[in-house]
C-alpha atoms as a PDB file:
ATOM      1  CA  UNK A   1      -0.919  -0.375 -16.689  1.00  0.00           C
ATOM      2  CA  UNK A   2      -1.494   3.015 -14.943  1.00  0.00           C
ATOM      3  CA  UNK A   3      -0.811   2.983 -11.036  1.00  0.00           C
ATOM      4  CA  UNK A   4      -4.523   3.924 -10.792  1.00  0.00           C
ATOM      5  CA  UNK A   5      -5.308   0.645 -12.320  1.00  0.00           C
ATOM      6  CA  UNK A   6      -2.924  -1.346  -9.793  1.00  0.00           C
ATOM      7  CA  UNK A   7      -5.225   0.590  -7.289  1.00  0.00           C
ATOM      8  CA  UNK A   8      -8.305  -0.465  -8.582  1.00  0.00           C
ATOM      9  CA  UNK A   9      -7.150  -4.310  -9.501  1.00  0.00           C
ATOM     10  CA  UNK A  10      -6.160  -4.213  -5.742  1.00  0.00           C
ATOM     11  CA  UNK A  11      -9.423  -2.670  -4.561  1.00  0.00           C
ATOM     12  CA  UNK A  12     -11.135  -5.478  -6.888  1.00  0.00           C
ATOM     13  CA  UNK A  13      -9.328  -8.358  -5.387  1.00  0.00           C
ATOM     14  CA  UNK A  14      -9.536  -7.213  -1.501  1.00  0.00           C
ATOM     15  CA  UNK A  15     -12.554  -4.846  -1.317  1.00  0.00           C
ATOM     16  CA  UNK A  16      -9.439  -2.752   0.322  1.00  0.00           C
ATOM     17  CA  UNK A  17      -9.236   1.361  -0.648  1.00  0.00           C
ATOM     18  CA  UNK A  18      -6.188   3.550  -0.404  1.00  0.00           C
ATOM     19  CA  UNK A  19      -7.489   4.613   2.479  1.00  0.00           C
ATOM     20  CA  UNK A  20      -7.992   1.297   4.239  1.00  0.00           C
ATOM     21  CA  UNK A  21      -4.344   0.878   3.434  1.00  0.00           C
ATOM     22  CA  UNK A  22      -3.408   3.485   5.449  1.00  0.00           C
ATOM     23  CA  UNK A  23      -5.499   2.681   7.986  1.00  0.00           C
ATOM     24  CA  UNK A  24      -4.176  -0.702   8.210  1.00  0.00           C
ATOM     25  CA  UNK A  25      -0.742   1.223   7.743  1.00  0.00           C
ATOM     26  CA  UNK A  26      -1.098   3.426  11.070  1.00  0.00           C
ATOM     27  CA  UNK A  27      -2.267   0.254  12.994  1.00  0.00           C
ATOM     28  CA  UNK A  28       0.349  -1.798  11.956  1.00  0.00           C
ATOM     29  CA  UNK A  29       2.601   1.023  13.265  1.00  0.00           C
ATOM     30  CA  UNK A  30       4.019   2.216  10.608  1.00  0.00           C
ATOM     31  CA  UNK A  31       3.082   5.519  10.055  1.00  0.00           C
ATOM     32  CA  UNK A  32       3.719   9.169  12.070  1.00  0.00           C
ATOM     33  CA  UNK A  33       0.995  11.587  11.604  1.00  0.00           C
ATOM     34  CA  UNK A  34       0.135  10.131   8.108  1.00  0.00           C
ATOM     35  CA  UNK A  35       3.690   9.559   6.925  1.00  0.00           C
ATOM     36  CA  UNK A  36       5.866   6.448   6.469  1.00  0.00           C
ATOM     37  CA  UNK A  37       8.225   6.398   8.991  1.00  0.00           C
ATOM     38  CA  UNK A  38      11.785   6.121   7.258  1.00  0.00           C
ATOM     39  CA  UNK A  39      12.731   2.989   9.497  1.00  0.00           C
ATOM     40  CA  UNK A  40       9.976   1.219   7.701  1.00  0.00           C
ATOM     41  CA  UNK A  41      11.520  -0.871   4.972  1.00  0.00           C
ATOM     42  CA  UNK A  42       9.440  -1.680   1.996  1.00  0.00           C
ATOM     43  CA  UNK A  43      10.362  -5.795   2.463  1.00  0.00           C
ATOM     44  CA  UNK A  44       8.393  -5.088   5.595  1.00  0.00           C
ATOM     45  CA  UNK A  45       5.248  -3.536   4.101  1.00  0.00           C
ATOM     46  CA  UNK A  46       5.219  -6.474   1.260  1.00  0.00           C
ATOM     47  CA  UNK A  47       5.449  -9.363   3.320  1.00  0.00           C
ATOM     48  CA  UNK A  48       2.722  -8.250   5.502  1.00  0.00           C
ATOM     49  CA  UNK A  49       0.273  -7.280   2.817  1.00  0.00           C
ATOM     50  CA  UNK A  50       1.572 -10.656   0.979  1.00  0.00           C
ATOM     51  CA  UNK A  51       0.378 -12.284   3.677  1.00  0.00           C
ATOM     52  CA  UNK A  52      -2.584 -10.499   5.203  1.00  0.00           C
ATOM     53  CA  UNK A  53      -4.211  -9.742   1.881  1.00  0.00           C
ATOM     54  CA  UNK A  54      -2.781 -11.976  -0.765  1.00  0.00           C
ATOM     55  CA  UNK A  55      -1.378  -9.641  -3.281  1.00  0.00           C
ATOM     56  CA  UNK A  56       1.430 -10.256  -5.873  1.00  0.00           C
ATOM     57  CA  UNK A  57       4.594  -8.533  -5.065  1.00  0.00           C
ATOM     58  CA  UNK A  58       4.115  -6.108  -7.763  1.00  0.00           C
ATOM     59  CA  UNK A  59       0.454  -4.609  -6.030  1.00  0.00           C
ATOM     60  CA  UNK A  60       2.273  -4.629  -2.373  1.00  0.00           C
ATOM     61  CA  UNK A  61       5.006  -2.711  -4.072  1.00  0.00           C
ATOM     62  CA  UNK A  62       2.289  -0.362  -5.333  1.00  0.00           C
ATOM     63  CA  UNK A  63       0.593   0.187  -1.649  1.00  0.00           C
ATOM     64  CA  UNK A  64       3.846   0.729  -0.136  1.00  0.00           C
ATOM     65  CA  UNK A  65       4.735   3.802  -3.094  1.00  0.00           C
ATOM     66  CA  UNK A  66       1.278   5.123  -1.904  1.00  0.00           C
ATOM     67  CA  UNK A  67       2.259   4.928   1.681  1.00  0.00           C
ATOM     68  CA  UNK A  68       5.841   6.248   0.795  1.00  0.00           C
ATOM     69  CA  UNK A  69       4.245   9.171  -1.081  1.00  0.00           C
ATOM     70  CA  UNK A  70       6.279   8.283  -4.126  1.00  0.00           C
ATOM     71  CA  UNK A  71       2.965   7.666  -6.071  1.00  0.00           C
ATOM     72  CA  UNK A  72      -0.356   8.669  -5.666  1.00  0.00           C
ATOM     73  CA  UNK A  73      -3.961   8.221  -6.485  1.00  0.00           C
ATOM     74  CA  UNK A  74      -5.154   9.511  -9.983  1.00  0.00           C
ATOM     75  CA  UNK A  75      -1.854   8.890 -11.748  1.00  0.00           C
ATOM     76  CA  UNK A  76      -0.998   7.134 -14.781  1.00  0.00           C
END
């Protein structure tokens, strides 16, 4: 599966874009002007999108490589 797929199957199951990730990202606190901040541990990020949006570790691990910058959207 392509991590633009992950996106979308996220998107799908929450009616949540990249973009409201980050959103929800900066209010949580967790971003600096856009980035992650690098005391930010990914355990973190999962749990609270485990729990605020019900998704599967492997989709929370996806939103927290877009907010890391490790991934991005568009990519195989």
């Amino acid at each position: 599966m392509s991590f633009q797929s992950y996106l979308d199957t996220i998107q799908a199951k929450t009616g949540q874009s990249p973009a409201d990730f980050r959103a929800y990202a900066d209010w949580q606190g967790y971003l600096t002007d856009g980035q992650l901040k690098p005391e930010v541990k990914a355990g973190t990020i999962v749990a609270d999108l485990k729990r605020d949006f019900g998704l599967g570790h492997g989709h929370a691990m996806a939103i927290y490589a877009l907010l890391k910058g490790i991934k991005s959207e568009g990519e195989n």
